[in-house]
Protein backbone atom coordinates (compact mmCIF):
# COMPACT_ATOMS: atom_id res chain seq x y z
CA UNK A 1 233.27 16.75 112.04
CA UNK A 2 233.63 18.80 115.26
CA UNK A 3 235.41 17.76 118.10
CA UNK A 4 233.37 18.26 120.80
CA UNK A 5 236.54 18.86 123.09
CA UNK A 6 237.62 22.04 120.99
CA UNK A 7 234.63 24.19 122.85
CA UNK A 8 235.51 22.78 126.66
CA UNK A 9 239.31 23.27 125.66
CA UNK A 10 238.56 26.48 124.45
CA UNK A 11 236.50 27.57 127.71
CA UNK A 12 239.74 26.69 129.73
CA UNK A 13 241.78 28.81 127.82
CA UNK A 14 239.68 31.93 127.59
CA UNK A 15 239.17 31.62 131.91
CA UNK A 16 242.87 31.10 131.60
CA UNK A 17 242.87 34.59 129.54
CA UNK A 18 240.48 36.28 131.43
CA UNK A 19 242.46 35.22 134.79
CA UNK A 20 246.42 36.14 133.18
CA UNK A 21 246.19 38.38 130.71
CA UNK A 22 243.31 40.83 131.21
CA UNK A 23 244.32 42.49 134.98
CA UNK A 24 247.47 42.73 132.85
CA UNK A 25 246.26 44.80 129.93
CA UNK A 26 244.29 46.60 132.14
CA UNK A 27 247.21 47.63 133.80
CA UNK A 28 249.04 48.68 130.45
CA UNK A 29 249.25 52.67 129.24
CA UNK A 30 250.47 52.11 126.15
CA UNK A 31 249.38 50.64 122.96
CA UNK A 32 252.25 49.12 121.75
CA UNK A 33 252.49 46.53 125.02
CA UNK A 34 248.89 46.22 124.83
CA UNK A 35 249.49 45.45 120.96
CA UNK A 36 252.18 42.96 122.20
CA UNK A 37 250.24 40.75 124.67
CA UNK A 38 247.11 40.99 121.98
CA UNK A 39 249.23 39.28 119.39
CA UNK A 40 250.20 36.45 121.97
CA UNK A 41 247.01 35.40 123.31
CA UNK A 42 245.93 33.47 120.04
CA UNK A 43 248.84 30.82 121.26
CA UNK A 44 246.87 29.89 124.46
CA UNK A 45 243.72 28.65 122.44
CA UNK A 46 243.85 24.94 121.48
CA UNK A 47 244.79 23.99 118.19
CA UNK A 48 241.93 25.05 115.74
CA UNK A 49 241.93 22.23 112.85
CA UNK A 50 242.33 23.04 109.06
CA UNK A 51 238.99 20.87 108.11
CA UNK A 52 236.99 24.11 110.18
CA UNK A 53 238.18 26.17 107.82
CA UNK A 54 235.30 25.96 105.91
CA UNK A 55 233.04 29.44 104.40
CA UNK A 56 230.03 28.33 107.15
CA UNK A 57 232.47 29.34 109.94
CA UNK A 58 233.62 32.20 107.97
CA UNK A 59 232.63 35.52 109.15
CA UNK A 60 231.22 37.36 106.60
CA UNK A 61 232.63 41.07 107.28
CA UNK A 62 236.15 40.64 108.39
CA UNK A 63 238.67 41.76 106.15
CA UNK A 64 241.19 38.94 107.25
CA UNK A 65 240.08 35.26 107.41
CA UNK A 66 238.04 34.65 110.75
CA UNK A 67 236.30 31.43 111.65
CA UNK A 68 233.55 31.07 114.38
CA UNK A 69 232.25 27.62 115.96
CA UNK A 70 228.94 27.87 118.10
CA UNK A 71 228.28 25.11 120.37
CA UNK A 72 225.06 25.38 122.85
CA UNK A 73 224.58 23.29 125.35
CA UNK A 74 221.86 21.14 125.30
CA UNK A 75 221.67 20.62 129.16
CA UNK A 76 222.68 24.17 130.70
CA UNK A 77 221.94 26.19 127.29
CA UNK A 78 225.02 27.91 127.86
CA UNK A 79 226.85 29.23 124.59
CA UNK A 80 230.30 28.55 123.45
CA UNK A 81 232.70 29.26 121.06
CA UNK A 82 236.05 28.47 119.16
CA UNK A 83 237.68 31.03 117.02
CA UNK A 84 240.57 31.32 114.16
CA UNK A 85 241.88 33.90 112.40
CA UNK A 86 244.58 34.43 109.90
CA UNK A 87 245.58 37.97 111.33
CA UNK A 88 246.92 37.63 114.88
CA UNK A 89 245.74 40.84 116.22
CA UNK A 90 242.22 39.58 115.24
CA UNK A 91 242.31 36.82 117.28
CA UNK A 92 243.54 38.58 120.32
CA UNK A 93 240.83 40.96 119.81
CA UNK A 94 238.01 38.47 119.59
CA UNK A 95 240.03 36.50 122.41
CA UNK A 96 239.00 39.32 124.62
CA UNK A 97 235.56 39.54 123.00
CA UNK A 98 235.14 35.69 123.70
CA UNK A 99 236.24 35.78 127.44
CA UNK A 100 233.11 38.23 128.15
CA UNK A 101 230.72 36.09 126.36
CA UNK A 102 232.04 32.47 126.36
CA UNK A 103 229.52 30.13 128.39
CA UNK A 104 227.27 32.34 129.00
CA UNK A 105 223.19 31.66 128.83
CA UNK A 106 220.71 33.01 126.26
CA UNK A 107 219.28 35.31 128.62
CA UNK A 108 223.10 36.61 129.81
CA UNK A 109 223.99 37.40 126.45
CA UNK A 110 221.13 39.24 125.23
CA UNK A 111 222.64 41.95 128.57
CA UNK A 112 225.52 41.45 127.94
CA UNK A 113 228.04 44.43 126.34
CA UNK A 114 231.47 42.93 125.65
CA UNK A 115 232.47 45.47 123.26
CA UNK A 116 232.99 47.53 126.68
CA UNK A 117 236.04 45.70 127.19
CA UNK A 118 237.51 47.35 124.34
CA UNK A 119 236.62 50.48 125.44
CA UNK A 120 237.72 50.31 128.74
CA UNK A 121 241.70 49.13 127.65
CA UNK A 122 241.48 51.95 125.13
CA UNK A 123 241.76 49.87 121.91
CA UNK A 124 238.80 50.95 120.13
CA UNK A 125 240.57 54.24 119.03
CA UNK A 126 243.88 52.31 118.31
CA UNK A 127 242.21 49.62 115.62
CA UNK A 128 241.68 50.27 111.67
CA UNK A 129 237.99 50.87 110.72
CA UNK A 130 238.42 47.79 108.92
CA UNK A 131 239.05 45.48 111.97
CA UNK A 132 236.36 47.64 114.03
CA UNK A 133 234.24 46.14 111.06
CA UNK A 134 235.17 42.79 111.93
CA UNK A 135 234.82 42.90 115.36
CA UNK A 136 231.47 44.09 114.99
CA UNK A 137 231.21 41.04 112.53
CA UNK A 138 231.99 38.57 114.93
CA UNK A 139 229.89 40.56 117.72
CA UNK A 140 226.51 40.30 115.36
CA UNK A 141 227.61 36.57 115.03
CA UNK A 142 227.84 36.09 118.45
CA UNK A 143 224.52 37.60 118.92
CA UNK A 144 222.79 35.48 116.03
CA UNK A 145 223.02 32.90 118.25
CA UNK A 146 220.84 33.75 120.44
């Protein structure tokens, strides 16, 4: 079973993320201290249990483990996520993914473009096709939910 907390704890991590860690990476010129804080930020999400380990969280696509939890809302219909990965530059990526996306509505996700993020810290062109793949993976799941 799910705990319910894992998506609320998760939302105060991402802001957390967004708040800390992105005007600092935005900041950054080079991709090895960009690579740095990426492999961190997985240690600020809440404790993702073993039991969710399970192939209907796994994202079909990545080339390292990845696990995605969707939670909506019944009330505000607003969409949120946990995430795990086994490859810590993954889960920084899709960190950065989530904090665009995270809590968002329906409608605000079918505008919404958080693969821009990417873009504009200049990782795109610094990630293996593999784990552009597996972003995408998660992106498309992400978007599924709609």
């Amino acid at each position: 079973m799910i705990r319910p907390d894992i998506f609320t704890e998760t939302a105060t991590a991402l802001k957390k993320i967004y708040v800390n860690h992105l005007p600092q990476l935005r900041q950054l010129r080079d991709w090895q201290s960009k690579y740095r804080i990426l492999m961190t930020l997985g240690r600020e999400l809440p404790t993702f249990d073993s039991e969710w380990h399970r192939d209907e969280f796994l994202v079909q696509g990545c080339e390292s483990k990845a696990w995605l939890l969707h939670y909506q809302d019944p009330v505000t219909t607003q969409h949120f996520w946990a995430f795990d990965s086994d490859a810590r530059i993954v889960k920084g990526l899709v960190i950065l993914i989530l904090t665009q996306v995270n809590g968002l509505t329906a409608e605000e996700l079918a505008e919404a473009t958080p693969e821009l993020l990417l873009t504009e810290l200049q990782l795109q062109q610094n990630i293996s096709q593999s784990r552009s793949n597996g972003l995408l993976a998660v992106l498309n799941r992400v978007k599924a939910s709609l």
